[in-house]
C-alpha atoms as a PDB file:
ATOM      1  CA  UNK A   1       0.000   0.000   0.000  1.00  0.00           C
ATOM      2  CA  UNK A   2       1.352   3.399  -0.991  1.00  0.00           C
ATOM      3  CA  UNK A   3       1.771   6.090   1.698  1.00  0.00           C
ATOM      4  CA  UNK A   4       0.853   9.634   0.994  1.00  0.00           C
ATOM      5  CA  UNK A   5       4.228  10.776   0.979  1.00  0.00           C
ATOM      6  CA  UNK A   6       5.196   7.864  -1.913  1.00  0.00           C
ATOM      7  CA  UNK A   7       1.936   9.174  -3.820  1.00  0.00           C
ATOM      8  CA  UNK A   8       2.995  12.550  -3.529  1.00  0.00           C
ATOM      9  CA  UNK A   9       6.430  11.576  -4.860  1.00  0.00           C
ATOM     10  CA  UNK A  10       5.412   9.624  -7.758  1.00  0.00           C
ATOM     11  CA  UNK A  11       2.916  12.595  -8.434  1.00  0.00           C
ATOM     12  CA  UNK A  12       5.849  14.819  -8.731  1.00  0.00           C
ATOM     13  CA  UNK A  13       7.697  12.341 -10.666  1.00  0.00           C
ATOM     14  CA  UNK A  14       5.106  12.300 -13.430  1.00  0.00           C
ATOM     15  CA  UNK A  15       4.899  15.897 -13.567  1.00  0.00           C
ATOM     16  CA  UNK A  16       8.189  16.742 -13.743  1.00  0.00           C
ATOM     17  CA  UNK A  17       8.391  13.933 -17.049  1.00  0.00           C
ATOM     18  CA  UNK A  18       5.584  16.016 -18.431  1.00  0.00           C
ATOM     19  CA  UNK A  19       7.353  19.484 -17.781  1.00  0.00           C
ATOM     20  CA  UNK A  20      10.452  18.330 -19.353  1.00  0.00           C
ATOM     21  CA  UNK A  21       9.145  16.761 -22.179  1.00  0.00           C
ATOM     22  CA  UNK A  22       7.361  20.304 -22.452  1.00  0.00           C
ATOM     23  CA  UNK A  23      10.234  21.987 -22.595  1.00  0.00           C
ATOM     24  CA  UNK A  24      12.339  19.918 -24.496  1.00  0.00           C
ATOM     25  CA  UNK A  25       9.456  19.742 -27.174  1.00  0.00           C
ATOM     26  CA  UNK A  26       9.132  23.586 -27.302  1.00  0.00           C
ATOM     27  CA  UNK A  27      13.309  24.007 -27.664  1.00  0.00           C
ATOM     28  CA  UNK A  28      13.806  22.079 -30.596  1.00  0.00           C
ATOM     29  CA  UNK A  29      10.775  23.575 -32.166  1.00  0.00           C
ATOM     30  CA  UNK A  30      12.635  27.032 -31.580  1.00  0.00           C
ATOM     31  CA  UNK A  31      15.529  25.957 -33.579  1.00  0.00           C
ATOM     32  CA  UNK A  32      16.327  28.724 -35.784  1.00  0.00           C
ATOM     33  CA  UNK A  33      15.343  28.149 -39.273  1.00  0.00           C
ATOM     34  CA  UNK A  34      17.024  29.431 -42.666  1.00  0.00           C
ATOM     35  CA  UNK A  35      16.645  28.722 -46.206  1.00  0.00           C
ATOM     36  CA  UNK A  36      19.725  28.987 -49.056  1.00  0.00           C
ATOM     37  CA  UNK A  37      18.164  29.637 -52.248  1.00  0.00           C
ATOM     38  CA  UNK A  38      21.336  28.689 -54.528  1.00  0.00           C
ATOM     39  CA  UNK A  39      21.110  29.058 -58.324  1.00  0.00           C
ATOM     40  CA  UNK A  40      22.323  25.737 -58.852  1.00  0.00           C
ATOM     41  CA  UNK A  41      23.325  22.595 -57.794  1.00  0.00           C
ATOM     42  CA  UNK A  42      25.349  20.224 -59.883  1.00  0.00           C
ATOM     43  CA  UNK A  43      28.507  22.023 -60.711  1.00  0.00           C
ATOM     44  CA  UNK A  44      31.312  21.977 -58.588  1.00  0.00           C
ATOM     45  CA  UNK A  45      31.354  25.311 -57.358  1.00  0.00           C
ATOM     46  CA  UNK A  46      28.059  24.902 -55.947  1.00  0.00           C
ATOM     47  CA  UNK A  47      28.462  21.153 -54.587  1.00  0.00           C
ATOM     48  CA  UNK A  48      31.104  22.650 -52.618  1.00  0.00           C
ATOM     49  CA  UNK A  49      29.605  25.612 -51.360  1.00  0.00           C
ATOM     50  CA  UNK A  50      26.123  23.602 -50.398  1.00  0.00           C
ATOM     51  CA  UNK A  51      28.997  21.349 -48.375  1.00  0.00           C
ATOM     52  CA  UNK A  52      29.977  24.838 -46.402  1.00  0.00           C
ATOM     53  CA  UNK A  53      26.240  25.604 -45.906  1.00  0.00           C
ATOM     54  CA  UNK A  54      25.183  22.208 -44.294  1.00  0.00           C
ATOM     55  CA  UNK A  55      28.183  22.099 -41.989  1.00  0.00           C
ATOM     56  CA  UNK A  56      27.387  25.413 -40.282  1.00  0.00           C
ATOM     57  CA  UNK A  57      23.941  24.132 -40.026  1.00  0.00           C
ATOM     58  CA  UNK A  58      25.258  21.212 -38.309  1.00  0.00           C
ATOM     59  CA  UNK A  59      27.517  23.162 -36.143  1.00  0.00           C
ATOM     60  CA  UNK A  60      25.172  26.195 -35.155  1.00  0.00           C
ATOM     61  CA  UNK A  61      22.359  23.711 -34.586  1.00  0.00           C
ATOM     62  CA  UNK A  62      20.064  25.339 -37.640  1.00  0.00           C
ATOM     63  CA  UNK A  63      17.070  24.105 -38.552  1.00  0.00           C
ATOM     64  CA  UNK A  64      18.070  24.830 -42.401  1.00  0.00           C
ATOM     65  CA  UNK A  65      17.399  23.421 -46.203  1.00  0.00           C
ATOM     66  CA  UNK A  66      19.436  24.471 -49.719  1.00  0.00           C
ATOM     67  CA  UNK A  67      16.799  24.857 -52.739  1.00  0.00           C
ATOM     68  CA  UNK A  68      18.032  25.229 -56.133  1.00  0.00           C
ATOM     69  CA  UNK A  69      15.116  26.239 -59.096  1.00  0.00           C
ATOM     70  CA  UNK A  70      14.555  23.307 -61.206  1.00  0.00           C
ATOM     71  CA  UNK A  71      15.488  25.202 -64.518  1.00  0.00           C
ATOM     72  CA  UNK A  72      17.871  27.880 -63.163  1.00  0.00           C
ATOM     73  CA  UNK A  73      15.664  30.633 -64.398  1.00  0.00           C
ATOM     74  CA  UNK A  74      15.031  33.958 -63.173  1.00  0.00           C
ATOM     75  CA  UNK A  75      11.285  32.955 -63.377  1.00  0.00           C
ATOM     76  CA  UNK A  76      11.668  29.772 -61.621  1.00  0.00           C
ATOM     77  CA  UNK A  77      13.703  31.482 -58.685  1.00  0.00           C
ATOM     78  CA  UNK A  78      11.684  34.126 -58.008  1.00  0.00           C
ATOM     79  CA  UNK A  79       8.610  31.371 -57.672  1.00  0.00           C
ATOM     80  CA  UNK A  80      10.575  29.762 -55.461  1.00  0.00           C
ATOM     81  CA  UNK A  81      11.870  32.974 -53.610  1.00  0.00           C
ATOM     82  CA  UNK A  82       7.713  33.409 -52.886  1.00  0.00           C
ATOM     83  CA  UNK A  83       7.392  30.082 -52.155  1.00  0.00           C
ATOM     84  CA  UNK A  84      10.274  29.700 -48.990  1.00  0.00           C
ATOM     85  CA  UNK A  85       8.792  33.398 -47.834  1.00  0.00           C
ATOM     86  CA  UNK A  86       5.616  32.107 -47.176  1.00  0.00           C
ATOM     87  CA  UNK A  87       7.475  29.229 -45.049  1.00  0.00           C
ATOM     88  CA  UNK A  88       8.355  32.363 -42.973  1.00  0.00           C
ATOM     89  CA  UNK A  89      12.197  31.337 -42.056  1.00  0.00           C
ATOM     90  CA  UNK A  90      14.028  33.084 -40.042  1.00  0.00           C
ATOM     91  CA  UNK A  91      16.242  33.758 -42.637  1.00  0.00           C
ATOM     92  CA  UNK A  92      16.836  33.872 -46.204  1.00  0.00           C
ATOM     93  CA  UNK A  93      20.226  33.535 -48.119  1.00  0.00           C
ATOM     94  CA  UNK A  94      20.213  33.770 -51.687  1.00  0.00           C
ATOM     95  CA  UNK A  95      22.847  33.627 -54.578  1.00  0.00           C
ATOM     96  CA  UNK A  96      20.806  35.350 -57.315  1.00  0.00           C
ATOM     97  CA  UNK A  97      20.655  34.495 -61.027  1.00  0.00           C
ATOM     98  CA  UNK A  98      20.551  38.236 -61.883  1.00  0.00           C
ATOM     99  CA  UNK A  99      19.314  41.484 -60.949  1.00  0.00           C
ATOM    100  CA  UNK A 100      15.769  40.739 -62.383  1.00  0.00           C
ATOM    101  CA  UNK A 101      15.374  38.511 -59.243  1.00  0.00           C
ATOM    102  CA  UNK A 102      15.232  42.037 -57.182  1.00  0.00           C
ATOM    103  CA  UNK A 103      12.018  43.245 -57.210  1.00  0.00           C
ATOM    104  CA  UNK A 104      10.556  39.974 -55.649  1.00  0.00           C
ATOM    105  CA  UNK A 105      13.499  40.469 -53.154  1.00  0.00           C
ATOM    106  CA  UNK A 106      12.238  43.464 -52.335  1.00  0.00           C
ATOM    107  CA  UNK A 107       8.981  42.504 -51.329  1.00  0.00           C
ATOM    108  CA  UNK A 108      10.648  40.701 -48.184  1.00  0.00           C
ATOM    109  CA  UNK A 109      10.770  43.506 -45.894  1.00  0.00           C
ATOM    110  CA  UNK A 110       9.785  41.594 -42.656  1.00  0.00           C
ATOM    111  CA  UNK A 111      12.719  38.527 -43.251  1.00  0.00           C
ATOM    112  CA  UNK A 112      16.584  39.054 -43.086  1.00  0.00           C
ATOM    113  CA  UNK A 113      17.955  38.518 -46.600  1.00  0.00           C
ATOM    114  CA  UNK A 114      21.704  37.643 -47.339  1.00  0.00           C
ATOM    115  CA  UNK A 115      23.136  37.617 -50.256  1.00  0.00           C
ATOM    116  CA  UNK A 116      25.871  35.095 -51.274  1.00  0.00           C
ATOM    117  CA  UNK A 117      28.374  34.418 -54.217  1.00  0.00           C
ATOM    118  CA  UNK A 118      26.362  37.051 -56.365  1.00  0.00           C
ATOM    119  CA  UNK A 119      25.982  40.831 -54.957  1.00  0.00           C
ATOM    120  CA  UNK A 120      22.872  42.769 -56.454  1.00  0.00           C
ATOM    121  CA  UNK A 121      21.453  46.429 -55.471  1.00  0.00           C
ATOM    122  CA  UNK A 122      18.966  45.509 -52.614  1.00  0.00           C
ATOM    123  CA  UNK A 123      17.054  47.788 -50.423  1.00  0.00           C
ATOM    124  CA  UNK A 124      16.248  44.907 -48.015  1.00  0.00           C
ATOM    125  CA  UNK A 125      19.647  43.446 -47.889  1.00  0.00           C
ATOM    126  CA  UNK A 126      21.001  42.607 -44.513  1.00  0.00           C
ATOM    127  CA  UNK A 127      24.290  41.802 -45.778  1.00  0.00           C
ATOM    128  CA  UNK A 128      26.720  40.008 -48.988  1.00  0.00           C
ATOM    129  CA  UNK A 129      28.801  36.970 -47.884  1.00  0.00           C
ATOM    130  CA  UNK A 130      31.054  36.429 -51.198  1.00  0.00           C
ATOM    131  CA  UNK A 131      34.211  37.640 -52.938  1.00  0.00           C
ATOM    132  CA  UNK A 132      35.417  40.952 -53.665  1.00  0.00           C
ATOM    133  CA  UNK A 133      35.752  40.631 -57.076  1.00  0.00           C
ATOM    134  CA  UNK A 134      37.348  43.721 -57.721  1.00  0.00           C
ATOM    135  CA  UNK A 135      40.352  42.554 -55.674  1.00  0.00           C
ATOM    136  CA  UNK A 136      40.247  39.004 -57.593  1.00  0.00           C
ATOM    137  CA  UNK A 137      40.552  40.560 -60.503  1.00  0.00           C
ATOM    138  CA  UNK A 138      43.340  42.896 -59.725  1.00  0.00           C
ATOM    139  CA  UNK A 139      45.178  39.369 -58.016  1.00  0.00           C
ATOM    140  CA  UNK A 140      44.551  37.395 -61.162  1.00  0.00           C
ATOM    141  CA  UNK A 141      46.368  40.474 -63.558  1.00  0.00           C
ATOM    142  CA  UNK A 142      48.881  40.289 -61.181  1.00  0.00           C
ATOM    143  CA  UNK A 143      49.801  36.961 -60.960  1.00  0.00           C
ATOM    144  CA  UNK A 144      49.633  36.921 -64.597  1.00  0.00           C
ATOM    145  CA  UNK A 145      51.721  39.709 -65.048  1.00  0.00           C
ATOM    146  CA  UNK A 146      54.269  37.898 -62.378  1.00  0.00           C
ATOM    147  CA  UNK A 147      55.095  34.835 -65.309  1.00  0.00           C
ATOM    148  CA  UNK A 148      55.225  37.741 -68.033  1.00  0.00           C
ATOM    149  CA  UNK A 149      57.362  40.406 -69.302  1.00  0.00           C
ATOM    150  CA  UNK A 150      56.193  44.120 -69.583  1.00  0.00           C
ATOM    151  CA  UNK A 151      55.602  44.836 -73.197  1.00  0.00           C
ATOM    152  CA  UNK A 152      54.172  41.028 -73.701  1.00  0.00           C
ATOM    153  CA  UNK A 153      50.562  41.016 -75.124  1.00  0.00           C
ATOM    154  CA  UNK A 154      47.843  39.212 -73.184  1.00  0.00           C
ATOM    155  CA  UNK A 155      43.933  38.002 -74.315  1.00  0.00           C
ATOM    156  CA  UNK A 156      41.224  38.779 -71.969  1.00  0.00           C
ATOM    157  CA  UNK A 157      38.420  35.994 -72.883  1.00  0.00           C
ATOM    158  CA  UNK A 158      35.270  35.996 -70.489  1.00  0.00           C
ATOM    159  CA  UNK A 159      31.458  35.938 -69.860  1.00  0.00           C
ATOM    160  CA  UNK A 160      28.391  38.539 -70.186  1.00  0.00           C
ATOM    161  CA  UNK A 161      30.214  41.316 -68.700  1.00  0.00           C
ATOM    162  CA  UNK A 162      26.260  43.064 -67.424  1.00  0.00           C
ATOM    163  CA  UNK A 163      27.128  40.757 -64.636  1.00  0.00           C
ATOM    164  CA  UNK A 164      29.020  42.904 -62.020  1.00  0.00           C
ATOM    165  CA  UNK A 165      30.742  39.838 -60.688  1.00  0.00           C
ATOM    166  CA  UNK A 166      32.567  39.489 -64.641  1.00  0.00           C
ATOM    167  CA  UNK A 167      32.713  43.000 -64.827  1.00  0.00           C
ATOM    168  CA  UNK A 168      34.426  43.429 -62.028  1.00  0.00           C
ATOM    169  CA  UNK A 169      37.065  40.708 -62.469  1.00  0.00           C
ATOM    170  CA  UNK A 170      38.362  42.340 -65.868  1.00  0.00           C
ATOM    171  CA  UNK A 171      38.225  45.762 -64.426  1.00  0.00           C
ATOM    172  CA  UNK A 172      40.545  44.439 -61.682  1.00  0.00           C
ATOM    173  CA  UNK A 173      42.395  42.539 -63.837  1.00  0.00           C
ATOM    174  CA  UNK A 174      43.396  45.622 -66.677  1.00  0.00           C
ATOM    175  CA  UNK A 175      44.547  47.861 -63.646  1.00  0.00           C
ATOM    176  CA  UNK A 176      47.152  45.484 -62.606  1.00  0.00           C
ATOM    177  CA  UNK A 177      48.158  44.363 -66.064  1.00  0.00           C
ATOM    178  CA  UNK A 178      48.648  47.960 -67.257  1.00  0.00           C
ATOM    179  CA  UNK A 179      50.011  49.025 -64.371  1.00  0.00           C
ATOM    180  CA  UNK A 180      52.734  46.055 -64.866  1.00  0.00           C
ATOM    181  CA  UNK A 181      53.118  47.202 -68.625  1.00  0.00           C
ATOM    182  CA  UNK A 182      51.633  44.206 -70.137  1.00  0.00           C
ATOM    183  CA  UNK A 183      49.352  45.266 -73.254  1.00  0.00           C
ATOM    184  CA  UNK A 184      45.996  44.078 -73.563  1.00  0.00           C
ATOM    185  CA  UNK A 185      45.910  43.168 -77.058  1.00  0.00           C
ATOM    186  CA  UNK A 186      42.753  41.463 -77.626  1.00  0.00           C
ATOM    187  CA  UNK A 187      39.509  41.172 -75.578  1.00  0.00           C
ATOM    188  CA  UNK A 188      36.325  39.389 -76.257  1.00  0.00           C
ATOM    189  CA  UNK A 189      33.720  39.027 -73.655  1.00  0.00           C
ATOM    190  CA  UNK A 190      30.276  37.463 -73.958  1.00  0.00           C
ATOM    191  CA  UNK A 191      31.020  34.140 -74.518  1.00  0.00           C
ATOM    192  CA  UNK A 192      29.033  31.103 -72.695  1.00  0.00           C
ATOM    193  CA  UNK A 193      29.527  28.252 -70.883  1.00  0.00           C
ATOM    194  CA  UNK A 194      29.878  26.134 -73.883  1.00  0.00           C
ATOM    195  CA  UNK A 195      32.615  24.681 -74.593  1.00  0.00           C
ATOM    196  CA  UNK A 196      32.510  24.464 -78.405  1.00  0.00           C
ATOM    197  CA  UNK A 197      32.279  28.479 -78.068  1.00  0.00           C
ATOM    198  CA  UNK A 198      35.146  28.695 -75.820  1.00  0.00           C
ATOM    199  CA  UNK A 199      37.726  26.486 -78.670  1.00  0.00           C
ATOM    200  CA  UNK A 200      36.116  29.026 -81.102  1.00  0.00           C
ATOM    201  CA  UNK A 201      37.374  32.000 -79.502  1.00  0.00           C
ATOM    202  CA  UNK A 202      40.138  31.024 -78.450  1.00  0.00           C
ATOM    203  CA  UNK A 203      41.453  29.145 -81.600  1.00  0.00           C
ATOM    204  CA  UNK A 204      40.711  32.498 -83.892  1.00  0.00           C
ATOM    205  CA  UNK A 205      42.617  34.319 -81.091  1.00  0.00           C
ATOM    206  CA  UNK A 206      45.908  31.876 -81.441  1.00  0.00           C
ATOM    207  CA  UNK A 207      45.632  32.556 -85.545  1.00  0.00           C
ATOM    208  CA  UNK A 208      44.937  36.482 -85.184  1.00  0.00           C
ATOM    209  CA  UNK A 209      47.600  36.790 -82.061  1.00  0.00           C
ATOM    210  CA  UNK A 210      50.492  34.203 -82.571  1.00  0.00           C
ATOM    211  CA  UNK A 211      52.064  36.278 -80.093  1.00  0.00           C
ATOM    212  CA  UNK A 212      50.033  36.065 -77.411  1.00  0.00           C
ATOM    213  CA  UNK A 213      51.875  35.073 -74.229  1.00  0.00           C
ATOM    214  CA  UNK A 214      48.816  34.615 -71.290  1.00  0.00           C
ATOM    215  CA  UNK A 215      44.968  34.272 -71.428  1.00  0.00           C
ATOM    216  CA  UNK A 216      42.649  35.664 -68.198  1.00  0.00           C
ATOM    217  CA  UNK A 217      39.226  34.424 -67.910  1.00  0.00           C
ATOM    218  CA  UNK A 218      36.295  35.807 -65.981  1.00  0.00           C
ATOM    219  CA  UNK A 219      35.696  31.929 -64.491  1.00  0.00           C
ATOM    220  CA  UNK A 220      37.091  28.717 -65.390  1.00  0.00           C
ATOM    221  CA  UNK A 221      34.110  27.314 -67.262  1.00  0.00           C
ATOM    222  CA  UNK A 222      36.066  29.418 -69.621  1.00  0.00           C
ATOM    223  CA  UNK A 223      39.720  28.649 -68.745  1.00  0.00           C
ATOM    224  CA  UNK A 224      39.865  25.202 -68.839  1.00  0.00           C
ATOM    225  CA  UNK A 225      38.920  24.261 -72.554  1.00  0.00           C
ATOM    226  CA  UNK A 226      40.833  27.061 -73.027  1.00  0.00           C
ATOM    227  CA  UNK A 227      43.705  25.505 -71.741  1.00  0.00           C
ATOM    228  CA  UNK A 228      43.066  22.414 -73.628  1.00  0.00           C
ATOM    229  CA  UNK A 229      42.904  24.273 -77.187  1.00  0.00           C
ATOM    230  CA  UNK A 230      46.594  26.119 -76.027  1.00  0.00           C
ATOM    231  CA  UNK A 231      47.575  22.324 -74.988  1.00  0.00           C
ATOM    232  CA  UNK A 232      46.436  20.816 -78.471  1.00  0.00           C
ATOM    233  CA  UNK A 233      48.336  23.241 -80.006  1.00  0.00           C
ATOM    234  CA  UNK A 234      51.335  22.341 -78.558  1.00  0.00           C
ATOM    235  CA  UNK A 235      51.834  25.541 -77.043  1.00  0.00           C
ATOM    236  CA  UNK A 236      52.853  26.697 -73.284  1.00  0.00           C
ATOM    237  CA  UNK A 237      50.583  29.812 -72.469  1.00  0.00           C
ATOM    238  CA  UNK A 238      49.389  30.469 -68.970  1.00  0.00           C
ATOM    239  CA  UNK A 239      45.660  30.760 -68.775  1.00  0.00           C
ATOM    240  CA  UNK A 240      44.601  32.440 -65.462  1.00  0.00           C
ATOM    241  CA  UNK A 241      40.598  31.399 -64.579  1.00  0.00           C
ATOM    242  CA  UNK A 242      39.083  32.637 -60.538  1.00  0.00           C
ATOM    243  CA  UNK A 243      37.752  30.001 -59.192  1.00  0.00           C
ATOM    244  CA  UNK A 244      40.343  27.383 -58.782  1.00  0.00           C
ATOM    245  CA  UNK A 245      38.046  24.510 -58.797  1.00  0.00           C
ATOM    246  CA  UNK A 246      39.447  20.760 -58.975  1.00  0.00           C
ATOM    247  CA  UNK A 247      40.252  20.072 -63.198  1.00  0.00           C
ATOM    248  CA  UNK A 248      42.271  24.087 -62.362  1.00  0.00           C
ATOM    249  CA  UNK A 249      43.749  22.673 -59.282  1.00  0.00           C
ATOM    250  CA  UNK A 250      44.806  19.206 -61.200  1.00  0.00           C
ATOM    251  CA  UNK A 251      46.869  21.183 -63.761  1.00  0.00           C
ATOM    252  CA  UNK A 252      48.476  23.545 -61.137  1.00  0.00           C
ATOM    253  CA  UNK A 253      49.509  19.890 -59.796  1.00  0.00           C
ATOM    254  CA  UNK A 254      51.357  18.411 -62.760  1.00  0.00           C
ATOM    255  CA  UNK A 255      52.679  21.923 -64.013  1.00  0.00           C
ATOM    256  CA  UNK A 256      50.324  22.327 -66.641  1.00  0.00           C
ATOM    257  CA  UNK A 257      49.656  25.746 -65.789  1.00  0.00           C
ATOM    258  CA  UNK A 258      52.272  28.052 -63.122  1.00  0.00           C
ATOM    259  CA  UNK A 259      48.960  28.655 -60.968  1.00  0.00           C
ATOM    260  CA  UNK A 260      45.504  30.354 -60.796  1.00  0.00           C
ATOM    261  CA  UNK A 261      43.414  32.687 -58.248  1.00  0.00           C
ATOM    262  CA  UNK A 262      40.623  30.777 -56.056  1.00  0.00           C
ATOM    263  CA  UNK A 263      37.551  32.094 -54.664  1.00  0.00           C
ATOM    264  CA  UNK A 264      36.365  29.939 -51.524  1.00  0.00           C
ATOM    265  CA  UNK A 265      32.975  28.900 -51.911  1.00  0.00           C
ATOM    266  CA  UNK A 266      32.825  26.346 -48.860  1.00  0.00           C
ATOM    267  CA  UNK A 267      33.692  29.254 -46.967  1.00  0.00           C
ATOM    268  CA  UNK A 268      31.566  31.243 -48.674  1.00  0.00           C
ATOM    269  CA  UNK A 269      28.785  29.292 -47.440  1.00  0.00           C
ATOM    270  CA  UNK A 270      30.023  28.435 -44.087  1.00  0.00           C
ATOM    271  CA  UNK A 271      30.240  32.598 -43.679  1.00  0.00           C
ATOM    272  CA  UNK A 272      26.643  32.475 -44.765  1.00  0.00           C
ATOM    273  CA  UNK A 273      25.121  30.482 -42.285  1.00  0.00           C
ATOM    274  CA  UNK A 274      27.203  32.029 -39.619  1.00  0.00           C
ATOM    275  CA  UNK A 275      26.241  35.788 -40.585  1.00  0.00           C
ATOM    276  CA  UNK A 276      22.914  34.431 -40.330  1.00  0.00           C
ATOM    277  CA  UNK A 277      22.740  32.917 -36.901  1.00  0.00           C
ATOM    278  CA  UNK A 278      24.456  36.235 -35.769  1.00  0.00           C
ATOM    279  CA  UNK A 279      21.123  38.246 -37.253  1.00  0.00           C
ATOM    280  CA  UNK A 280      19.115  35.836 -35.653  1.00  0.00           C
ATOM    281  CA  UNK A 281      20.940  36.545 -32.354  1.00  0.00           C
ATOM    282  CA  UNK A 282      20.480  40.561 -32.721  1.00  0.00           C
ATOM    283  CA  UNK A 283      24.184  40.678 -33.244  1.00  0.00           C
ATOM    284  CA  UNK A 284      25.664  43.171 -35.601  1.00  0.00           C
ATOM    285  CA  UNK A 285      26.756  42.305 -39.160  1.00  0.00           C
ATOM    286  CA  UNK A 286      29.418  43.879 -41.953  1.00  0.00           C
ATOM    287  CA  UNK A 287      27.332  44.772 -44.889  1.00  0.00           C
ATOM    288  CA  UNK A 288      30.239  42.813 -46.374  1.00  0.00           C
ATOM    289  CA  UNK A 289      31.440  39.709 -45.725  1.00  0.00           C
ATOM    290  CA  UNK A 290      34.534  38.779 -47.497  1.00  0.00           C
ATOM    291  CA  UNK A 291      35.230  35.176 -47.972  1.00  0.00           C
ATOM    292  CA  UNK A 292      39.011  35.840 -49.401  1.00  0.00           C
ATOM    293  CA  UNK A 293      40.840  35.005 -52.501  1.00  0.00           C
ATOM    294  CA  UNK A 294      43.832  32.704 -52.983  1.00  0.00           C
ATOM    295  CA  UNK A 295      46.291  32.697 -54.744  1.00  0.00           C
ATOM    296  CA  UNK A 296      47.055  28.735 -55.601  1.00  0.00           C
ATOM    297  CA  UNK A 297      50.404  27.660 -56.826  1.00  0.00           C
ATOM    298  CA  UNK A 298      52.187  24.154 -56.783  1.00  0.00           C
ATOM    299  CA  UNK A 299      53.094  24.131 -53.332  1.00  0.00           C
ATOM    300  CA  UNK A 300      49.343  24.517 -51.915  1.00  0.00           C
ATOM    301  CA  UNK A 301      47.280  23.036 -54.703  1.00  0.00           C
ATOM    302  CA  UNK A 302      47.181  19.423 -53.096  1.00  0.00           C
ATOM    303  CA  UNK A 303      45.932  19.730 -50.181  1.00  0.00           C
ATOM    304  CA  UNK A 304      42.481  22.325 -51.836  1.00  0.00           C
ATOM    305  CA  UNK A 305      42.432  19.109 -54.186  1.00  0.00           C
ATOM    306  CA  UNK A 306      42.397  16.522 -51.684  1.00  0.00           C
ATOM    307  CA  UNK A 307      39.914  18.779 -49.802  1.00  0.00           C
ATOM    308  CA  UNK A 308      37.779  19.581 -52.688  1.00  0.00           C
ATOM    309  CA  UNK A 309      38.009  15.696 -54.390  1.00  0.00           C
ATOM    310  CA  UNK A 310      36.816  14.557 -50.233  1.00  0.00           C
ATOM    311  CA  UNK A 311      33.263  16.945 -50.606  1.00  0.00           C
ATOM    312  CA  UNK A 312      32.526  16.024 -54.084  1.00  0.00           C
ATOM    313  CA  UNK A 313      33.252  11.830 -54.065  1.00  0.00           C
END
């Protein structure tokens, strides 16, 4: 037979299990929550930055999802822009496919949104976590310059230059290469991803320019089939891409090319997540978040490889 004061025990036993279970219930719900909108997913670049993202989740306990559009248009990210708003996260980081995305951006007054990779004129923006590409460009002239002479001619081969992010890069890069006394003597911008384009370009440069003694590119989807049309012709030119991503890094490794500037997208999306939580936390943030630039060489590019090849096996 139980005595009162065992009844009162178990009483307060059972209680306390409920309380607890309250209040454990009610703290995991509370986990913050935040959404990266990416604008893709299969490349490497963005493999390895959606590795960044999920490790600060892990690490700052973040309730959080990537989401990529299923065609990579403007139209199809700004649907799904709406769509994660109406989830009501606590925050939203987005890499935007252009500047057209802005208007539904703007609509977002009552959510933090961060920018990452891609930097576009935003009332509501809370703060860019990315590169300064300014500065990569101006590193990538310069390391160029570095394997040249002054007087030796130089291509500049890159993308849609009404994206800041390219525009940027060869700005950068023609300051340092004039003010190292290398001449620009052939540019051509507004070339795409495809690689068929890229020979193109870059075999009617070799027949207009047999002179031409380095190539800079606004990103490597650009640089390396350039490199292989150089390579087929039997000629050693340095070719100088920004993002230093693994096929870059492999022909840094057997001498192929002297080297190459990097942007860091894990970090890039590790920065992300952690600018976030610090929003979420009423902390101050940098309208500006730099994630760095590296200059990659022999003597470093293993270990990014072995690094990069571990995220994306």
């Amino acid at each position: 037979m139980l005595t009162k004061g065992k009844i009162i025990f178990i009483i307060g036993v059972v209680i306390s299990i409920f309380v607890l279970g309250y209040f454990t219930e009610s703290f995991a719900q509370k986990k913050p929550k935040v959404v990266v909108v990416l604008k893709e997913s299969d490349s490497p670049y963005w493999r390895v930055m959606k590795s960044g993202v999920e490790k600060a989740f892990e690490d700052f306990g973040i309730d959080g999802k990537v989401i990529v559009p299923r065609n990579e248009t403007v139209e199809e990210q700004a649907k799904l822009l709406e769509k994660t708003y109406n989830e009501k996260p606590d925050v939203m980081i987005v890499s935007p496919i252009s500047s057209s995305v802005r208007p539904t951006l703007e609509k977002f007054t009552d959510i933090p949104v961060l920018l990452v990779d891609t930097d576009i004129p935003l009332k509501n923006k809370t703060a860019y976590i990315g590169t300064n590409n300014l500065d990569l460009g101006k590193k990538a002239g310069a390391f160029l310059a570095s394997q040249l002479q002054p007087g030796d001619k130089i291509a500049i081969i890159g993308g849609d230059l009404s994206f800041s992010v390219f525009r940027e890069r060869v700005d950068g890069a023609i300051t340092s290469l004039n003010d190292a006394g290398v001449e620009i003597a052939y540019s051509k911008t507004g070339i795409t991803n495809d690689e068929k384009n890229v020979q193109t370009a870059v075999i009617n440069l070799l027949n207009d320019y047999p002179d031409i003694k380095g190539v800079i590119t606004t990103h490597d989807e650009i640089a390396f089939p350039a490199i292989k049309v150089i390579n087929n012709q039997g000629l050693t030119i340095p070719v100088i891409g920004p993002d230093g991503l693994t096929e870059m890094l492999k022909l840094i490794t057997d001498e192929t090319i002297p080297g190459t500037v990097a942007q860091n997208p894990y970090d890039m999306g590790y920065l992300s997540v952690e600018t976030a939580m610090k929003v979420i936390n009423g902390g101050n943030v940098e309208k500006f978040v730099d994630s760095g630039v590296d200059i990659i060489i022999k003597e470093n590019a293993h270990d990014r490889l072995e690094f990069y090849q571990k995220i994306l096996k």
